[in-house]
C-alpha atoms as a PDB file:
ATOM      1  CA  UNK A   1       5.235  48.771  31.084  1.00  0.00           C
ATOM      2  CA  UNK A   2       7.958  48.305  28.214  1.00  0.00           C
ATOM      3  CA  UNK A   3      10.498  48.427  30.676  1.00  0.00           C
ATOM      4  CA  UNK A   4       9.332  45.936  32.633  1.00  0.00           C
ATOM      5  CA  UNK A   5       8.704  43.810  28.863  1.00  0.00           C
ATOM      6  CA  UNK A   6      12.082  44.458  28.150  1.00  0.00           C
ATOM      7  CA  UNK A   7      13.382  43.103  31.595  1.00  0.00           C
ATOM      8  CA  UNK A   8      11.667  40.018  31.394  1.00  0.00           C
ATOM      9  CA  UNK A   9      12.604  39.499  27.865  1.00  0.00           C
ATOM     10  CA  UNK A  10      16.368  38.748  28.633  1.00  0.00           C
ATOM     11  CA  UNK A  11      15.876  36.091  31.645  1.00  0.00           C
ATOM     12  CA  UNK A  12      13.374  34.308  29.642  1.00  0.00           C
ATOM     13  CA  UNK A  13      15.461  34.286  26.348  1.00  0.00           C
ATOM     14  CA  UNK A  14      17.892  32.042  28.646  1.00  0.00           C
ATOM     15  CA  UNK A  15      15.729  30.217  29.976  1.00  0.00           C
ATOM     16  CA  UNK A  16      14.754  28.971  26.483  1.00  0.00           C
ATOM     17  CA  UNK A  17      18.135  28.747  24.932  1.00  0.00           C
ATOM     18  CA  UNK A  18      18.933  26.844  28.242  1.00  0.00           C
ATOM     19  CA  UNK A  19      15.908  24.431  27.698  1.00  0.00           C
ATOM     20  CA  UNK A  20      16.683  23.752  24.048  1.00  0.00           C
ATOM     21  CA  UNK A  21      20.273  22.544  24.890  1.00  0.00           C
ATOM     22  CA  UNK A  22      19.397  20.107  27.432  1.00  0.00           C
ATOM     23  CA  UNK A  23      17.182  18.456  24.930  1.00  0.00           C
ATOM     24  CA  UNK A  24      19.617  18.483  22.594  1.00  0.00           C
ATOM     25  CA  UNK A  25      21.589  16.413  25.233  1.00  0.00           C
ATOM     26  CA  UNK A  26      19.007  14.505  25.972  1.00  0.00           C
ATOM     27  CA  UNK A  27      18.473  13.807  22.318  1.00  0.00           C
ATOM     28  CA  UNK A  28      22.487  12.997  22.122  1.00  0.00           C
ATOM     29  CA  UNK A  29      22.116  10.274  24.778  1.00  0.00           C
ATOM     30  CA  UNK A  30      19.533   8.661  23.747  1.00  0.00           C
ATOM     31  CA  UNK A  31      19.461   5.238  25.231  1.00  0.00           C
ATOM     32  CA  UNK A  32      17.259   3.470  22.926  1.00  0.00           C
ATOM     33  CA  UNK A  33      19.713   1.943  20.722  1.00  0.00           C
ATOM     34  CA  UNK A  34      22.102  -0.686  20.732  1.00  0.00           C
ATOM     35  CA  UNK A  35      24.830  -2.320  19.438  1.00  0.00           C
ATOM     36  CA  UNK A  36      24.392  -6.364  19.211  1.00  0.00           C
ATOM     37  CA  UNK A  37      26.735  -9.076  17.550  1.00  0.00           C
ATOM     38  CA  UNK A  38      25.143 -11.617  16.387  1.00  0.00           C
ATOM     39  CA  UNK A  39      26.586 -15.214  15.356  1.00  0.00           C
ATOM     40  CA  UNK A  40      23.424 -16.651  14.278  1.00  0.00           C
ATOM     41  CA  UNK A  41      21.107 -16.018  11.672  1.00  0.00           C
ATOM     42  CA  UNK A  42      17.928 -15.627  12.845  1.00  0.00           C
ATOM     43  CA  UNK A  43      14.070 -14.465  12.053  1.00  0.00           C
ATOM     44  CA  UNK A  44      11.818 -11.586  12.764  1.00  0.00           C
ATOM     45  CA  UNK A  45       8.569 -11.403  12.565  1.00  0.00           C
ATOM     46  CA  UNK A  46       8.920 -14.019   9.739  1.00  0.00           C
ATOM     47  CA  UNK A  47      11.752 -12.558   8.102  1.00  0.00           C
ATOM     48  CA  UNK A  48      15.261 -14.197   8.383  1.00  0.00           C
ATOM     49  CA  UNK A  49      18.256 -11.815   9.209  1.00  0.00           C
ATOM     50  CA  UNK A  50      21.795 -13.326   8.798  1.00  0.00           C
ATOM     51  CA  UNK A  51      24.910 -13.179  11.495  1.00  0.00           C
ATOM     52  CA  UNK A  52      26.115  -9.847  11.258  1.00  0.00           C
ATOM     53  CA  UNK A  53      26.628  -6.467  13.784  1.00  0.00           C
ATOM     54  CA  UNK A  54      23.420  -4.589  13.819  1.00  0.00           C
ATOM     55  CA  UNK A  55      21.809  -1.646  15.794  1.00  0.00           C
ATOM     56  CA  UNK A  56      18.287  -2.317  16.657  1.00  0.00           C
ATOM     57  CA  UNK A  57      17.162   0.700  18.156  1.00  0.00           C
ATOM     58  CA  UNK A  58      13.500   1.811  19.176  1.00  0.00           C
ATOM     59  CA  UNK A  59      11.482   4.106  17.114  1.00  0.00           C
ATOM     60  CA  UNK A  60       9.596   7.031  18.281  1.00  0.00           C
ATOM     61  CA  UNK A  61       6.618   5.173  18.132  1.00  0.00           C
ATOM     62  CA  UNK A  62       6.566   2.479  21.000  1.00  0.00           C
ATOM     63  CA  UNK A  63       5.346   0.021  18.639  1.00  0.00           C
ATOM     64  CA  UNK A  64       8.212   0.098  15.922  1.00  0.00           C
ATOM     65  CA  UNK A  65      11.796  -1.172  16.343  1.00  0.00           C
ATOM     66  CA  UNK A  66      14.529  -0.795  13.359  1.00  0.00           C
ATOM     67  CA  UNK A  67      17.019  -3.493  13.160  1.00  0.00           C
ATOM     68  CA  UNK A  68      19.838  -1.970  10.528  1.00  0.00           C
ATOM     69  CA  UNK A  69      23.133  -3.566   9.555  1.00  0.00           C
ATOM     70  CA  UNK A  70      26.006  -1.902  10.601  1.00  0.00           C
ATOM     71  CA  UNK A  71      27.893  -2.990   7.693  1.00  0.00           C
ATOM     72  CA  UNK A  72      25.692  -2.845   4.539  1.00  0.00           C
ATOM     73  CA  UNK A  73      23.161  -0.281   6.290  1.00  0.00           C
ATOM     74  CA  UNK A  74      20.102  -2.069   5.491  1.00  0.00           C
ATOM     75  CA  UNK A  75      17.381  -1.019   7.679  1.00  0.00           C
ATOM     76  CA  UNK A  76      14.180  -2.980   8.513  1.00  0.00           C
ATOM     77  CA  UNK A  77      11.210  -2.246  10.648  1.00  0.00           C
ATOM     78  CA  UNK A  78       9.525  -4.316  12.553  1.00  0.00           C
ATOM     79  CA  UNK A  79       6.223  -4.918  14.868  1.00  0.00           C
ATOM     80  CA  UNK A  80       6.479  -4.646  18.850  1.00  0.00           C
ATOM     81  CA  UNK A  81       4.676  -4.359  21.669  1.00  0.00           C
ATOM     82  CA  UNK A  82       6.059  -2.189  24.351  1.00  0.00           C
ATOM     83  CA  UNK A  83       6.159  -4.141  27.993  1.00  0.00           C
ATOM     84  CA  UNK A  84       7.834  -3.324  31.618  1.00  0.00           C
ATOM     85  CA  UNK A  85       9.494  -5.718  33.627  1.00  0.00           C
ATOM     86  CA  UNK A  86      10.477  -5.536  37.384  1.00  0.00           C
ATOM     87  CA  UNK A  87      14.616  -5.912  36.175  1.00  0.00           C
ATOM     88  CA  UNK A  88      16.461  -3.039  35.037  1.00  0.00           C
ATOM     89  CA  UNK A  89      19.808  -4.748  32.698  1.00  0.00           C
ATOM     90  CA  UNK A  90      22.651  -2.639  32.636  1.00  0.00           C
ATOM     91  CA  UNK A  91      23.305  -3.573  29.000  1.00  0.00           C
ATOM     92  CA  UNK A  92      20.578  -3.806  26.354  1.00  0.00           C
ATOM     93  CA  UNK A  93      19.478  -7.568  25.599  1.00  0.00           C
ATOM     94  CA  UNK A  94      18.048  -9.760  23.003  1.00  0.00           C
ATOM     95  CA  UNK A  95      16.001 -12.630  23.966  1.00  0.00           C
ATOM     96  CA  UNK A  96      15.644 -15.470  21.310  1.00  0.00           C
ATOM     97  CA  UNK A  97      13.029 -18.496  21.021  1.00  0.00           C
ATOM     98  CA  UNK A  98      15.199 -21.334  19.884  1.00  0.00           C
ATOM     99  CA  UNK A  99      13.009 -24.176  17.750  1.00  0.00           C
ATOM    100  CA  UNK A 100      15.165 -26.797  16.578  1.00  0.00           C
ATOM    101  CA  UNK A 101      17.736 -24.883  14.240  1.00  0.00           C
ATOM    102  CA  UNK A 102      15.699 -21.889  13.841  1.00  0.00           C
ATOM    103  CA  UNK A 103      16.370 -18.704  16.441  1.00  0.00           C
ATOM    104  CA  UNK A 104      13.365 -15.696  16.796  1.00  0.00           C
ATOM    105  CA  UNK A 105      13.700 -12.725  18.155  1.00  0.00           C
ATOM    106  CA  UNK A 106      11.296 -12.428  20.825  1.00  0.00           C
ATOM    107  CA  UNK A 107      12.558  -9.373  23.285  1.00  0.00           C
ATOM    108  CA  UNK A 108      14.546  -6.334  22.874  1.00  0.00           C
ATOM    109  CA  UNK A 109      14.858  -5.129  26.541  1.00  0.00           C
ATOM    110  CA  UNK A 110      16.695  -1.869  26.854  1.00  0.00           C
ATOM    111  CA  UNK A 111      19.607  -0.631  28.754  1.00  0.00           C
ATOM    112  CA  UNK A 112      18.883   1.427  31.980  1.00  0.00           C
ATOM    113  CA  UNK A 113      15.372   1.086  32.019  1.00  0.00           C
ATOM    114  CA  UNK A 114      12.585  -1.808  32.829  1.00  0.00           C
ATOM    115  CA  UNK A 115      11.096  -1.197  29.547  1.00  0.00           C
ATOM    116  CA  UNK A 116      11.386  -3.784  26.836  1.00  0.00           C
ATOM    117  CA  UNK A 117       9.922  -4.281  23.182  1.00  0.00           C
ATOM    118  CA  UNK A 118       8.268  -7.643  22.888  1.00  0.00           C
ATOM    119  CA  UNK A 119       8.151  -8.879  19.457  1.00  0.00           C
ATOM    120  CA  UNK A 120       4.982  -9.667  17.600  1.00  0.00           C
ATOM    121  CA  UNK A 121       4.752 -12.869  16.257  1.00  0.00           C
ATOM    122  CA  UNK A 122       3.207 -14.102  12.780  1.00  0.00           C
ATOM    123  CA  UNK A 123       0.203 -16.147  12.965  1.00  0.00           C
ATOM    124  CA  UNK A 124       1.528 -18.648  10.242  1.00  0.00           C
ATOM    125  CA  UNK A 125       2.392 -21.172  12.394  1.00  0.00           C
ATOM    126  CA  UNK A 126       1.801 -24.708  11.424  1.00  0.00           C
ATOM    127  CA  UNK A 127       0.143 -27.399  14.112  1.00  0.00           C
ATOM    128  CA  UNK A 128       3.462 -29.438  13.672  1.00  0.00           C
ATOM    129  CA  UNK A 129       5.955 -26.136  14.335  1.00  0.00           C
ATOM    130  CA  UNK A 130       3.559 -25.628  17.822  1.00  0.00           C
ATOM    131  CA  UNK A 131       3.862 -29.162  18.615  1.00  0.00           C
ATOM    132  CA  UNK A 132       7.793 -29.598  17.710  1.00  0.00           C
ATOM    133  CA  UNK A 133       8.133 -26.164  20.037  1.00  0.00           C
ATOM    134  CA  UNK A 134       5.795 -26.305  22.696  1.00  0.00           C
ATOM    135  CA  UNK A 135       8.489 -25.504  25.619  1.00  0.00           C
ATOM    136  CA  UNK A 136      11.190 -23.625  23.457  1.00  0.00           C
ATOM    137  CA  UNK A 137      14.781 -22.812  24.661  1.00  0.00           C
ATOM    138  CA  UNK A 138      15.338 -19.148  24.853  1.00  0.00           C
ATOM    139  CA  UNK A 139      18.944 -17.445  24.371  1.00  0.00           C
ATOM    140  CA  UNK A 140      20.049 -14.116  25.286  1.00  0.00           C
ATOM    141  CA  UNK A 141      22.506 -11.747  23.978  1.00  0.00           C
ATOM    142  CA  UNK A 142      23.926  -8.564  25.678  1.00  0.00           C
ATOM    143  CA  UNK A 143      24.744  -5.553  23.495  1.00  0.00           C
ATOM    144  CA  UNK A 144      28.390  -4.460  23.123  1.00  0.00           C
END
């Protein structure tokens, strides 16, 4: 009986050292982040962001995304709600609602997968703002 313990001990020592890399490599290529220039300053979830580079990257929980600043490193977290669409983008996207001069982040939709992060919006809209915006432009960015 120990010799058949001490057989199976070596195979299955592998076979976790073996599973541990591959999701470290999994870990490593982690598509849920991505690189976006931005030329516009624009708002989430009522706060403005200015132009800038920034990785907005999805958090572990499916209802989080980060939006940091490549070149200060500020980080901010905000609201989403995860969604699936039938389209599968080969780059990750940004999807703003355009309203007059102001731009809002309304969909992060990430690279390789029909899975995208739709923002949730504040509920202190005005009457006039819903009126002014009723059928709002939308602009999209691709990721770098």
């Amino acid at each position: 009986m120990k010799r058949i313990t001490s057989i199976m001990a070596g195979p299955l020592l592998a076979v976790l050292l073996a599973a541990g890399a591959f999701e470290a490599k999994l870990s490593a290529q982690d598509p849920s982040g991505e690189v976006f220039t931005l030329p516009f300053a624009f708002t989430a979830d009522g706060h403005e962001i200015q132009p800038g580079t920034y990785e907005i990257r999805r958090s572990a929980n499916a209802f989080l995304i980060s939006i940091q600043n490549v070149q200060t490193g500020d980080k901010q977290l905000f609201s989403v709600r995860p969604e699936g669409s039938a389209a599968v983008p080969a780059k990750g996207l940004l999807v703003f609602r355009r309203c007059g001069d102001q731009r809002e982040l309304s969909e992060f939709h990430i690279r390789g997968t029909n899975l995208y992060s739709a923002t949730v919006q504040p509920n202190q809209r005005r009457n006039s703002e819903i009126e002014r915006c009723s059928t709002p432009d939308t602009t999209t960015v691709a990721a770098r």
